[in-house]
N, C-alpha and C. Protein backbone atom coordinates (compact mmCIF):
# COMPACT_ATOMS: atom_id res chain seq x y z
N UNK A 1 104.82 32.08 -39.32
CA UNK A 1 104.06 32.95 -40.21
C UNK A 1 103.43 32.14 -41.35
N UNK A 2 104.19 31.04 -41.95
CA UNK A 2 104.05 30.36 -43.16
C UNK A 2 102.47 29.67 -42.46
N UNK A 3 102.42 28.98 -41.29
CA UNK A 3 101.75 28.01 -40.73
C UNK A 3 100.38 29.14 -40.64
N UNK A 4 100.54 30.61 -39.93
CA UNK A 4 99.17 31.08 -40.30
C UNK A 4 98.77 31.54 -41.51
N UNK A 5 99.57 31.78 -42.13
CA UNK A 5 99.06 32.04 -43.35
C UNK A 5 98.59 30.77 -44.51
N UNK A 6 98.70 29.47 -43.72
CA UNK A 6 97.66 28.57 -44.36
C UNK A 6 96.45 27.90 -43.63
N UNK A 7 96.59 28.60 -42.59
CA UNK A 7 95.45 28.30 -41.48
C UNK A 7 94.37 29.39 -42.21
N UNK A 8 94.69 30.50 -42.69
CA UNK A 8 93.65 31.46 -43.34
C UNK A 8 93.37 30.93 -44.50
N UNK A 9 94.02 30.64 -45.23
CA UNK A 9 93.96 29.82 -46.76
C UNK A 9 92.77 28.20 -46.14
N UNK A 10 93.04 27.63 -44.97
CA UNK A 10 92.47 26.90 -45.31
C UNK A 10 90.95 27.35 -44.82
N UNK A 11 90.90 28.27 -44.07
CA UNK A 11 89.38 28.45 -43.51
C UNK A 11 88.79 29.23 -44.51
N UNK A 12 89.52 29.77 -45.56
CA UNK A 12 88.82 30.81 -46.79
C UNK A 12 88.14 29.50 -47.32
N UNK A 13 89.13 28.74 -47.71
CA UNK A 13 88.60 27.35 -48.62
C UNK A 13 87.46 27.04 -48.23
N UNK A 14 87.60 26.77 -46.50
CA UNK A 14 86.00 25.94 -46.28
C UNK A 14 85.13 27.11 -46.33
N UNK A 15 84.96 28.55 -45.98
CA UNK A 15 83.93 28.95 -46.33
C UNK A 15 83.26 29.02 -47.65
N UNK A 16 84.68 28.86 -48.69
CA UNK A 16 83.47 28.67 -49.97
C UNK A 16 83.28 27.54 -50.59
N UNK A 17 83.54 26.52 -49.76
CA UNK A 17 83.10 25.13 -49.74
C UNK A 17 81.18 25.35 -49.23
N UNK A 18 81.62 25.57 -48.12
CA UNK A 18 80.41 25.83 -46.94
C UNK A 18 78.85 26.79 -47.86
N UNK A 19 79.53 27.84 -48.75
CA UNK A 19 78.79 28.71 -49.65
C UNK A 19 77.75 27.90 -50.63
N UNK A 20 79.12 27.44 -51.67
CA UNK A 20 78.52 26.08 -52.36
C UNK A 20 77.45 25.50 -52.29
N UNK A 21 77.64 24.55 -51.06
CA UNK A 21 76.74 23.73 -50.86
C UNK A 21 75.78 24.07 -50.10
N UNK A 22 75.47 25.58 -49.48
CA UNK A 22 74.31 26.07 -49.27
C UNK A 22 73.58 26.45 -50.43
N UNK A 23 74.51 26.69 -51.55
CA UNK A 23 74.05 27.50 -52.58
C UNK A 23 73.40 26.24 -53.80
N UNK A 24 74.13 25.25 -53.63
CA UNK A 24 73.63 24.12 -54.36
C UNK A 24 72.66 22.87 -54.10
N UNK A 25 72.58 22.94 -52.63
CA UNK A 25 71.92 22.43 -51.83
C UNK A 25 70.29 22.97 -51.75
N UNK A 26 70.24 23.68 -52.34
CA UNK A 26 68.75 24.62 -51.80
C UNK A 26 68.60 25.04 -53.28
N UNK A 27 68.19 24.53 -53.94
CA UNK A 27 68.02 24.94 -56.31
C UNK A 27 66.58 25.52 -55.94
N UNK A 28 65.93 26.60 -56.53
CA UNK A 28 64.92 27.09 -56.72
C UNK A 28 63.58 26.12 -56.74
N UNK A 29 62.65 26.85 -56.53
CA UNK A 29 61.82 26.02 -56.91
C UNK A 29 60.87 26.62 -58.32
N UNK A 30 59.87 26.59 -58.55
CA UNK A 30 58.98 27.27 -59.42
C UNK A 30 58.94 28.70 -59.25
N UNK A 31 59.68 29.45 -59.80
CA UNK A 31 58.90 30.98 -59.80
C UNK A 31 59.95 31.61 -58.78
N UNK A 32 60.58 30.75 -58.03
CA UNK A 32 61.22 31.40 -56.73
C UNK A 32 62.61 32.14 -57.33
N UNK A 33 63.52 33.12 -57.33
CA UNK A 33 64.37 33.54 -57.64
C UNK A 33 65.24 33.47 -56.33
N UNK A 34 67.07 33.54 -57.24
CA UNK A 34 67.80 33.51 -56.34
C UNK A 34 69.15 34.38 -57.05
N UNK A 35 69.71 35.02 -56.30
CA UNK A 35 71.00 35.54 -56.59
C UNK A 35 70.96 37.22 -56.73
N UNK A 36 71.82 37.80 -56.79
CA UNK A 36 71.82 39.09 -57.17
C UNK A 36 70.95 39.66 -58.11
N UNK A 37 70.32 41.14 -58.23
CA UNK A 37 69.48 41.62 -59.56
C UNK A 37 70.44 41.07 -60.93
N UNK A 38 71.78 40.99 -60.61
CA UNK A 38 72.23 40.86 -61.76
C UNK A 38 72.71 39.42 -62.38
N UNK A 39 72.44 38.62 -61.32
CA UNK A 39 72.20 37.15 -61.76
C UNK A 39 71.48 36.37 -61.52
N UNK A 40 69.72 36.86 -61.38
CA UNK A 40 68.61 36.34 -60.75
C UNK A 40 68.50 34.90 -61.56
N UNK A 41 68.32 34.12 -61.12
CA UNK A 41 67.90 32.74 -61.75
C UNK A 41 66.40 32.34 -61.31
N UNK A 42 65.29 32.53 -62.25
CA UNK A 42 64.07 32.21 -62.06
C UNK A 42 63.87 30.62 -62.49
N UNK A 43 63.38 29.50 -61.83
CA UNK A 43 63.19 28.27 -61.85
C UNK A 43 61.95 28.31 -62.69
N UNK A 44 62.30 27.47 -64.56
CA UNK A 44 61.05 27.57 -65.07
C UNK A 44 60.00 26.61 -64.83
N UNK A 45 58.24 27.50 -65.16
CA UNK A 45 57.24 26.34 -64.41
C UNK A 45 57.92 24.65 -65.04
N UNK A 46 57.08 23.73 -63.62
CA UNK A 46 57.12 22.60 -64.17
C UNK A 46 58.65 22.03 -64.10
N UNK A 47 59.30 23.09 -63.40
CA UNK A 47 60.70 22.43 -62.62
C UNK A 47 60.53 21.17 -61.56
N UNK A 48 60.93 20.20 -61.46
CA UNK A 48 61.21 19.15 -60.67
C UNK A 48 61.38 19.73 -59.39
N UNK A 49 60.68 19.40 -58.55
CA UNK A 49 61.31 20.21 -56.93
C UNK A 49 62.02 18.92 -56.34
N UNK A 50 62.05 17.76 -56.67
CA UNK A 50 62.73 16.48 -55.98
C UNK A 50 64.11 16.16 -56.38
N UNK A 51 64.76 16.46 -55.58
CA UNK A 51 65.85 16.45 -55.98
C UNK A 51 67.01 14.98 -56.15
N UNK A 52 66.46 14.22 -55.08
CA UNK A 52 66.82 13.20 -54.57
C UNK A 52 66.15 11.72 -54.85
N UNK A 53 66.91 10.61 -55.25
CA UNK A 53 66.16 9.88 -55.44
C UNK A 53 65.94 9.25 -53.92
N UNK A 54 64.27 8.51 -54.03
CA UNK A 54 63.53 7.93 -52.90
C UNK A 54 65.09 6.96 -52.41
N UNK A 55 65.33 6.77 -51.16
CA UNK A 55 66.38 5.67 -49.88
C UNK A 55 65.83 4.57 -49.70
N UNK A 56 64.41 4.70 -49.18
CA UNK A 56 63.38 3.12 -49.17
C UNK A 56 61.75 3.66 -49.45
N UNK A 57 61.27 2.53 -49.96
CA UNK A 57 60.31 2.14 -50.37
C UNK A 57 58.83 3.11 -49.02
N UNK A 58 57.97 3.94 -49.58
CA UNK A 58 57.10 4.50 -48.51
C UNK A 58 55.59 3.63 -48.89
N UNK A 59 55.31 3.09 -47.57
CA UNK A 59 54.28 2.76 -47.21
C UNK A 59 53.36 3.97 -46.21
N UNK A 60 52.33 4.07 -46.21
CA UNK A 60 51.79 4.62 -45.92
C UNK A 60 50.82 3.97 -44.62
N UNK A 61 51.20 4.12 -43.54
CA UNK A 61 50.75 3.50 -42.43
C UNK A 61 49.75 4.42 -41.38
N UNK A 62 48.35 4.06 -41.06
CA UNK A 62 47.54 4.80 -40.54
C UNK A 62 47.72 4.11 -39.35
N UNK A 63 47.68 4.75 -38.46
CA UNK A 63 47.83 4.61 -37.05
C UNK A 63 46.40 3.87 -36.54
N UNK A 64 46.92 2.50 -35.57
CA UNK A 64 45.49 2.22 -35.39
C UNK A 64 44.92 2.40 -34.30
N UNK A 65 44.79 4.08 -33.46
CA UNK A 65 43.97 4.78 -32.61
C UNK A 65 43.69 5.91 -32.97
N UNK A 66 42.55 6.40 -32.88
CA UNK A 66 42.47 7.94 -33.25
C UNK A 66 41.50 8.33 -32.48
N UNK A 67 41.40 10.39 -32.31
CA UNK A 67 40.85 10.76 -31.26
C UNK A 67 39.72 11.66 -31.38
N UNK A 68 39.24 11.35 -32.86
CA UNK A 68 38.05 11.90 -33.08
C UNK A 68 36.89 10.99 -33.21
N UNK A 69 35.72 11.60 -33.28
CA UNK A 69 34.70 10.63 -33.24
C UNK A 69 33.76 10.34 -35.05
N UNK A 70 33.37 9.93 -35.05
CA UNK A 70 32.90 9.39 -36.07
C UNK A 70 32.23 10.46 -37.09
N UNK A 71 31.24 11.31 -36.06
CA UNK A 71 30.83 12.46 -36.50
C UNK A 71 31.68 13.52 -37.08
N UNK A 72 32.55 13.62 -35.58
CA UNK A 72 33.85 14.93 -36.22
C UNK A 72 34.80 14.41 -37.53
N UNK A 73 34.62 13.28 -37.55
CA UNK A 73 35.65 12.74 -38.55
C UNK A 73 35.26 12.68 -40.12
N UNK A 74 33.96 12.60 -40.22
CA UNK A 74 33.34 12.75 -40.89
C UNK A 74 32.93 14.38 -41.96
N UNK A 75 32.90 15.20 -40.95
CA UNK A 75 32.83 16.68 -41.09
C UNK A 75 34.21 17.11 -41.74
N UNK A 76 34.91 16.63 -40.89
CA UNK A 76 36.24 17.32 -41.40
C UNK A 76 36.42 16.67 -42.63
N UNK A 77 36.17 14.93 -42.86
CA UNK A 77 36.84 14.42 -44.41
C UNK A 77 35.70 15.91 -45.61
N UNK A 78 34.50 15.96 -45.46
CA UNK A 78 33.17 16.93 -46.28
C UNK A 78 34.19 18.13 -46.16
N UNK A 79 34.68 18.70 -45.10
CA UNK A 79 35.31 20.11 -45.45
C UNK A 79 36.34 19.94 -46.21
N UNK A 80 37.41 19.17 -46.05
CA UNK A 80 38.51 19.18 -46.47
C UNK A 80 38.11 18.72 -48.22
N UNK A 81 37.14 17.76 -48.59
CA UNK A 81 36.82 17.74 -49.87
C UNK A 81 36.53 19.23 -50.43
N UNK A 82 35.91 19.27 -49.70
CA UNK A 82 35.26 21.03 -50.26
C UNK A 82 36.19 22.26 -50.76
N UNK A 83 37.07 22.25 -49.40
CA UNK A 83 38.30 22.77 -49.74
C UNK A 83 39.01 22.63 -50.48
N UNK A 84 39.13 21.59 -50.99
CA UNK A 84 40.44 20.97 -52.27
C UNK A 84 39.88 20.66 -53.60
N UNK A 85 38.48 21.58 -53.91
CA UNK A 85 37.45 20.78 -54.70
C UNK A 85 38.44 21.14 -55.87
N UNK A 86 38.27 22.82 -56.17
CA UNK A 86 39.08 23.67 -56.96
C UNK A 86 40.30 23.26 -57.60
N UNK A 87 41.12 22.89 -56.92
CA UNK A 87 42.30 21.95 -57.19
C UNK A 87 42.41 20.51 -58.15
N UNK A 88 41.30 19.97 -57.13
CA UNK A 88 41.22 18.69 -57.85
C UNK A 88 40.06 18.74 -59.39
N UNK A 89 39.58 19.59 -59.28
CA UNK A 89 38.50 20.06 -60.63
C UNK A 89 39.67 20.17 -61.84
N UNK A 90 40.63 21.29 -61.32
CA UNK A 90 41.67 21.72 -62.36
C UNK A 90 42.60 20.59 -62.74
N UNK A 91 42.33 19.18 -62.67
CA UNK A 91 43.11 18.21 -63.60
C UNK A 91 42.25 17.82 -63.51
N UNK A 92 40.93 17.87 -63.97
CA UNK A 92 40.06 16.61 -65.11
C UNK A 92 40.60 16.72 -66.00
N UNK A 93 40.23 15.13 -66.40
CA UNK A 93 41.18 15.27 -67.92
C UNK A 93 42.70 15.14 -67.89
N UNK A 94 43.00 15.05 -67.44
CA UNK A 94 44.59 15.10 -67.18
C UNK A 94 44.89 13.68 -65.86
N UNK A 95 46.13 12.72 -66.22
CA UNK A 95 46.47 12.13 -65.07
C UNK A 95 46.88 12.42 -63.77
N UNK A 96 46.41 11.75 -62.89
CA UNK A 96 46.89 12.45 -61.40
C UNK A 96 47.74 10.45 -60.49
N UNK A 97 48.76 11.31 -59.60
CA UNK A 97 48.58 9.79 -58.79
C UNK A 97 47.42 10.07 -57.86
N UNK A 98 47.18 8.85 -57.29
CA UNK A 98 46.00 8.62 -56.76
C UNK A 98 46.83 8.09 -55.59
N UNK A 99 46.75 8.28 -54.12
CA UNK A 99 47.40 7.65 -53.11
C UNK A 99 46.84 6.87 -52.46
N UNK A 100 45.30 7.05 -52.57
CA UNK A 100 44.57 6.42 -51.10
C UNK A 100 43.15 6.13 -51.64
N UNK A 101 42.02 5.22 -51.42
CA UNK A 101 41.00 4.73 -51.50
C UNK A 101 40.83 4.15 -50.31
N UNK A 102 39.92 4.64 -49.46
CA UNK A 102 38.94 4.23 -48.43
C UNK A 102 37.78 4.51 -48.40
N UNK A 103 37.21 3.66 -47.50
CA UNK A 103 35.70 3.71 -47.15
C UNK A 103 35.46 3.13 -46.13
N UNK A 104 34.27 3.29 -45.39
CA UNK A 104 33.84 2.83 -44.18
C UNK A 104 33.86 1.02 -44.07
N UNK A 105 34.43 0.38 -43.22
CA UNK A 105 34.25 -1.12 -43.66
C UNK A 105 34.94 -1.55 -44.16
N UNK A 106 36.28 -0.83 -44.75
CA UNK A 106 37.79 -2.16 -45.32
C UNK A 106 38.31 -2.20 -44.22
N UNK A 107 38.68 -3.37 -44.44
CA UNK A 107 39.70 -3.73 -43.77
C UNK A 107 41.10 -3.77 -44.44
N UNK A 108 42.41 -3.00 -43.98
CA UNK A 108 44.01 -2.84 -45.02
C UNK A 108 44.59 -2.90 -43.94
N UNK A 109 45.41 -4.20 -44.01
CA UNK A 109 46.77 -4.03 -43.16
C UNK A 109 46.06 -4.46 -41.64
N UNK A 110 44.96 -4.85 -41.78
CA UNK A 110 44.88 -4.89 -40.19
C UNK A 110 43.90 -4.18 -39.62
N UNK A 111 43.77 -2.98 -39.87
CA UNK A 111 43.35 -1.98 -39.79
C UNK A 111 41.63 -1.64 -40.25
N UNK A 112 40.36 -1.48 -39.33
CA UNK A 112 39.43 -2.13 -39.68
C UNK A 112 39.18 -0.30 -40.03
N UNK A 113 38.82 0.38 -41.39
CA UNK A 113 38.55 1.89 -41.41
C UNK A 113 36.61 2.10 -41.22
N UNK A 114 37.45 3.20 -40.06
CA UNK A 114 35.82 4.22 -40.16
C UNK A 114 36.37 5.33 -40.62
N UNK A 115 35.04 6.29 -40.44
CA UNK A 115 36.08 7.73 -40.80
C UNK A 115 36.91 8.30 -40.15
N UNK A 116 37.14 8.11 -38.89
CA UNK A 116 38.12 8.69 -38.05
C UNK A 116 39.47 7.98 -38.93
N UNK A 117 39.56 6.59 -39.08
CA UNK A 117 40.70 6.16 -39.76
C UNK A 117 41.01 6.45 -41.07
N UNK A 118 40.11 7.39 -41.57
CA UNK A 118 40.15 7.38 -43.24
C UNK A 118 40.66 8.75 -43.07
N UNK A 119 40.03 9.51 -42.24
CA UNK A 119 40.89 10.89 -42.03
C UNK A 119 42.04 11.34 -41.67
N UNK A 120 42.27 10.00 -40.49
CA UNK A 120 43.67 9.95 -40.15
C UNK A 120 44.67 9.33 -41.65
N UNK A 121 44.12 8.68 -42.37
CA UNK A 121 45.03 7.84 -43.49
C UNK A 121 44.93 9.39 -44.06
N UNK A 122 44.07 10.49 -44.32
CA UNK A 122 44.53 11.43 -44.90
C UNK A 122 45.20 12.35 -44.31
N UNK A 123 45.13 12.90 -43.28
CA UNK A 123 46.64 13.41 -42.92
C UNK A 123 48.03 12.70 -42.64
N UNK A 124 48.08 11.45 -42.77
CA UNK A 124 49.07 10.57 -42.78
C UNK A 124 49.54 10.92 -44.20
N UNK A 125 49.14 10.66 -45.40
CA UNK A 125 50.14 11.02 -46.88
C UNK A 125 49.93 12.19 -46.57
N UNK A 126 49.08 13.31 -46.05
CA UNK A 126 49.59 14.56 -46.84
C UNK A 126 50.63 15.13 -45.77
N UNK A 127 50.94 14.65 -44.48
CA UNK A 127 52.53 14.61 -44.28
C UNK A 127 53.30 14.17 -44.40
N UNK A 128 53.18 13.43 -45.41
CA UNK A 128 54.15 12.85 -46.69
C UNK A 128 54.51 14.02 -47.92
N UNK A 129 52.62 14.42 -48.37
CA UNK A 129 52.80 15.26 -49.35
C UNK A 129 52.15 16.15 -49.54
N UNK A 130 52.61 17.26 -48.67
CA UNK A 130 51.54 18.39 -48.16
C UNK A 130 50.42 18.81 -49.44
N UNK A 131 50.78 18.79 -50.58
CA UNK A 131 50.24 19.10 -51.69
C UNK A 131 48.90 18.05 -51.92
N UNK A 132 48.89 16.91 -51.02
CA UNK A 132 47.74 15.73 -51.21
C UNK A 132 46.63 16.68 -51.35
N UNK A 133 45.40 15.93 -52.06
CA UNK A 133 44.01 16.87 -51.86
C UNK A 133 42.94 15.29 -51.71
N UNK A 134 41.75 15.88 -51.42
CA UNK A 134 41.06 14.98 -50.96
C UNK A 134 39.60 15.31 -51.82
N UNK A 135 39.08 13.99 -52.32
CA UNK A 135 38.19 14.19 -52.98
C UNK A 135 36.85 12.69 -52.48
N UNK A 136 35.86 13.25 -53.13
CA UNK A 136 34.90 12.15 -52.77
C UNK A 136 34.30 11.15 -53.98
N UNK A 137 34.31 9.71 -54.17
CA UNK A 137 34.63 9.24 -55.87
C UNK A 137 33.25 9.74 -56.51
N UNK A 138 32.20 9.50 -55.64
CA UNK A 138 31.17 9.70 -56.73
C UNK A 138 30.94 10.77 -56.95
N UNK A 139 32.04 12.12 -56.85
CA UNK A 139 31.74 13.27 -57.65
C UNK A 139 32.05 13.07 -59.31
N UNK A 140 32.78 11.94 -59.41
CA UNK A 140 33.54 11.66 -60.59
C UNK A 140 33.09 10.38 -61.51
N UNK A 141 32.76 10.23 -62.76
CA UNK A 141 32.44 9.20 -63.32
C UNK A 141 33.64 8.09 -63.24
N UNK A 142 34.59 8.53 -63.46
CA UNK A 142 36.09 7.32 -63.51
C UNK A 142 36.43 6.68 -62.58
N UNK A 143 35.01 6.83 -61.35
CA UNK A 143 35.97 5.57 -60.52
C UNK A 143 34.39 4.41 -60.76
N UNK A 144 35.10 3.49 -60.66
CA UNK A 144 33.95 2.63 -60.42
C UNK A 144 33.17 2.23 -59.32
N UNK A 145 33.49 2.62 -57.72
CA UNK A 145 32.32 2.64 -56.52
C UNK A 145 32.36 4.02 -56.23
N UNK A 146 31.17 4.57 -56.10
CA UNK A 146 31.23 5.99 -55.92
C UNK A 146 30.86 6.54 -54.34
N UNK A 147 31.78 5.49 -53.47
CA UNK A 147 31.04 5.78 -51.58
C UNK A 147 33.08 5.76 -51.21
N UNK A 148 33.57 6.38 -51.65
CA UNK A 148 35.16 6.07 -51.49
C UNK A 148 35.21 7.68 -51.09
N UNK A 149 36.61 7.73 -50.35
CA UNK A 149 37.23 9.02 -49.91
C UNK A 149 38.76 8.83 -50.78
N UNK A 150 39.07 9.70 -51.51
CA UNK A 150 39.85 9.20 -52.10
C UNK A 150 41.29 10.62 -51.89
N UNK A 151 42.53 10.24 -52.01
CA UNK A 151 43.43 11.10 -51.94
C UNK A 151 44.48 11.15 -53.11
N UNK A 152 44.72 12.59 -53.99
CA UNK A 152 45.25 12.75 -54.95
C UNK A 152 46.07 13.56 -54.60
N UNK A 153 47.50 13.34 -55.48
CA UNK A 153 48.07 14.52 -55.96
C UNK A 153 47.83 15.64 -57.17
N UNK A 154 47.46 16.76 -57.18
CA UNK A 154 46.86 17.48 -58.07
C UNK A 154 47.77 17.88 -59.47
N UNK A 155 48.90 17.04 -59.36
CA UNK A 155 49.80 16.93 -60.56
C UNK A 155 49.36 16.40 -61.67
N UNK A 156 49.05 16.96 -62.78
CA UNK A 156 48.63 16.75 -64.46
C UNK A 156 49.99 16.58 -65.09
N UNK A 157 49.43 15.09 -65.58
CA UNK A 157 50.28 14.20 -66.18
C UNK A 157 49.85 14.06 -67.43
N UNK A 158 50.47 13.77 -68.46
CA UNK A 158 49.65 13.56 -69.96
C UNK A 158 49.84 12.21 -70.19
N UNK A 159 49.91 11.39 -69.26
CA UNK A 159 50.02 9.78 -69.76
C UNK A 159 50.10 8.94 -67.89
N UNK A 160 49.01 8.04 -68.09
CA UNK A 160 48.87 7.42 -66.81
C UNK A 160 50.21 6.70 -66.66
N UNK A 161 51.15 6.34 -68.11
CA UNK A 161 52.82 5.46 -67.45
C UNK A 161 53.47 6.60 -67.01
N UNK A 162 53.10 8.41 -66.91
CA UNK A 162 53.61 8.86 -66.69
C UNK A 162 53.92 9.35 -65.27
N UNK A 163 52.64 8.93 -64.80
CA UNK A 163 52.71 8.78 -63.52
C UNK A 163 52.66 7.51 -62.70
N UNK A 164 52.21 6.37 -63.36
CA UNK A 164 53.20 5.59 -62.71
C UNK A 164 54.83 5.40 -62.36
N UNK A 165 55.62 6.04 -63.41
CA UNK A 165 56.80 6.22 -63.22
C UNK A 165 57.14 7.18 -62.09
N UNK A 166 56.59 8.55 -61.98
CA UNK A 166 56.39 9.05 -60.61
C UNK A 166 56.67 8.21 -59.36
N UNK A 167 55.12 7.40 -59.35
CA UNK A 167 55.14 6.59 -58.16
C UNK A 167 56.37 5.70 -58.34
N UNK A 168 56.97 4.89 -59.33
CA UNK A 168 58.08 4.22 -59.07
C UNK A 168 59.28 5.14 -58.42
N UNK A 169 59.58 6.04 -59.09
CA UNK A 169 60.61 7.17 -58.48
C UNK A 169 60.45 7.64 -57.23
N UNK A 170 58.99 7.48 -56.93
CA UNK A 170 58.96 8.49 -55.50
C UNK A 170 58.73 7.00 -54.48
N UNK A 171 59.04 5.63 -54.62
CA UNK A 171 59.21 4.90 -53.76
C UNK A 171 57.88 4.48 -52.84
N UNK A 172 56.64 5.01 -53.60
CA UNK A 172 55.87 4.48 -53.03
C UNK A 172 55.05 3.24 -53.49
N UNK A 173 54.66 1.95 -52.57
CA UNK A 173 54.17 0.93 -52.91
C UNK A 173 53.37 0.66 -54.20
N UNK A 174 52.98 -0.39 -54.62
CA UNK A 174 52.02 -0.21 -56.14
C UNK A 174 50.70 -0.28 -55.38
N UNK A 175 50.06 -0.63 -54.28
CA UNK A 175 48.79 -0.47 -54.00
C UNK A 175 48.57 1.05 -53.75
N UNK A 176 49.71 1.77 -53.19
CA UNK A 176 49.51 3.19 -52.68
C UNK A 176 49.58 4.19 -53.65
N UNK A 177 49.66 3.92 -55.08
CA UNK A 177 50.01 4.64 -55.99
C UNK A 177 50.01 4.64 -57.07
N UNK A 178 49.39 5.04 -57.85
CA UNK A 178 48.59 4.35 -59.62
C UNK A 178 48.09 5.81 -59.81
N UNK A 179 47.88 5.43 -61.63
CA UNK A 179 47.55 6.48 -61.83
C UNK A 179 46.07 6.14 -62.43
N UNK A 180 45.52 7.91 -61.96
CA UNK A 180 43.87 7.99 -62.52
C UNK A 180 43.70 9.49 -63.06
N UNK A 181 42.94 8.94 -64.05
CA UNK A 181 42.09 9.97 -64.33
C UNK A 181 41.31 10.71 -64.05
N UNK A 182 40.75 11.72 -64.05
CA UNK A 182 39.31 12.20 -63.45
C UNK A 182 38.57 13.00 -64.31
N UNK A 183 37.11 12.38 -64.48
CA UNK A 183 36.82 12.56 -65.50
C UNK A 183 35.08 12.72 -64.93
N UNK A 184 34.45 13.66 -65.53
CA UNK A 184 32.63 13.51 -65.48
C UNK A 184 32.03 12.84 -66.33
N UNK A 185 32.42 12.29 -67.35
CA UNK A 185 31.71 11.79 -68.29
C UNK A 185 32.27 10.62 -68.62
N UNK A 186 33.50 9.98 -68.57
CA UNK A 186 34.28 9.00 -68.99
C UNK A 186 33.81 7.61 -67.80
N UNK A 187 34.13 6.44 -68.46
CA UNK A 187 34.04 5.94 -66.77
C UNK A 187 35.09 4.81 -66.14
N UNK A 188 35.27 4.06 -65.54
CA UNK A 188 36.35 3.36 -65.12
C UNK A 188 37.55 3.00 -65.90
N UNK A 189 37.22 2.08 -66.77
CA UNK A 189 37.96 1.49 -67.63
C UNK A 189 38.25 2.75 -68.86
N UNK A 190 39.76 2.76 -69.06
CA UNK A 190 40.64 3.69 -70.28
C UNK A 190 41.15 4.83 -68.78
N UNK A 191 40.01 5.01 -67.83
CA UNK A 191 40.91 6.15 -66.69
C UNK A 191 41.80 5.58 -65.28
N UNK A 192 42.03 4.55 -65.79
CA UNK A 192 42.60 3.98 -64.48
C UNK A 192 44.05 3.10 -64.85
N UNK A 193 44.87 3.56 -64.15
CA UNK A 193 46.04 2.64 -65.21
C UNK A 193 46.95 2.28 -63.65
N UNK A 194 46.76 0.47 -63.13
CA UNK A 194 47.73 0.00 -61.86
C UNK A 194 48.87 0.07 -62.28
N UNK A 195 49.70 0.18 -61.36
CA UNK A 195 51.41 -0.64 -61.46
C UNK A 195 50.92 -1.95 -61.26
N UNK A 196 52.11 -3.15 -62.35
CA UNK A 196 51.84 -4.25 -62.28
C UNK A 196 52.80 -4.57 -61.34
């Protein structure tokens, strides 16, 4: 009797072991609520959703075959700018990381980019970081060549070390990740800040 009655004691234990760490394991995100009406916990804006620090270092590697053509690849980078214009409009003025700079004719890693490869390099981070947006430079005075496809996170930062520290935390390379400005009137230099 003694022996089941700690066989129940011990499986009570693990279920609210098991509770726990569903319950602590999964923290709100922005806006999202959790718990009873009578102990709702609303996550305030501008909560951290990362919970974890980066394991290894992310490079960002574009695959070197792809199965669109130059044309289609092309269309889709113009829509997908278009689409994300809104987004990326709403932090001028404000720091963003910057993940990606391509254009027709670099060569990175090996890797000789057209647009099929520049499109593929953009769905490559943004299944990294679904939140990526995609912009085109010479809509913007702050970059200095304005024929670039460029990929941002739409996170407003109030200090470019502030997002470099980001990119240090989130483990991605210093070529893949710096912070910029975006700006219509400003121009390269004061909006652009590398990791050294």
């Amino acid at each position: 009797m003694a022996v089941l009655g700690l066989a129940a004691a011990g499986v009570v234990v693990l279920i609210a072991i098991l509770v726990n760490v569903v319950a602590v394991g999964n923290p709100p995100r922005d806006g999202e609520t959790v718990g009873s009406p009578a102990t709702t916990y609303v996550a305030p804006p501008g909560t951290v959703t990362s919970y974890l620090p980066p394991v290894t270092t992310t490079t960002f590697t574009t695959p070197t075959s792809t199965a669109v053509s130059d044309d289609t690849a092309l269309l889709a980078l113009r829509r997908q700018a278009a689409t994300d214009s809104s987004y990326v409009e709403a932090t001028v003025g404000n720091w963003v990381p910057q993940l990606s700079a391509k254009k027709p004719g670099m060569v990175v890693g090996g890797i000789s980019f057209g647009y099929p490869e520049i499109w593929q390099d953009f769905l490559t981070i943004r299944s990294h970081y679904p939140e990526a947006k995609l912009l085109w430079s010479g809509s913007y005075t702050s970059f200095r060549h304005k024929d670039f496809w460029i990929t941002v996170l739409p996170e407003a930062h109030a200090t470019g070390e502030s997002v470099n520290e980001w990119c240090d935390y989130s483990g991605i390379v210093k070529d893949d990740c710096y912070a910029k400005r975006l700006s219509h009137s400003g121009g390269y230099d004061g909006n652009t800040l590398v990791r050294k």
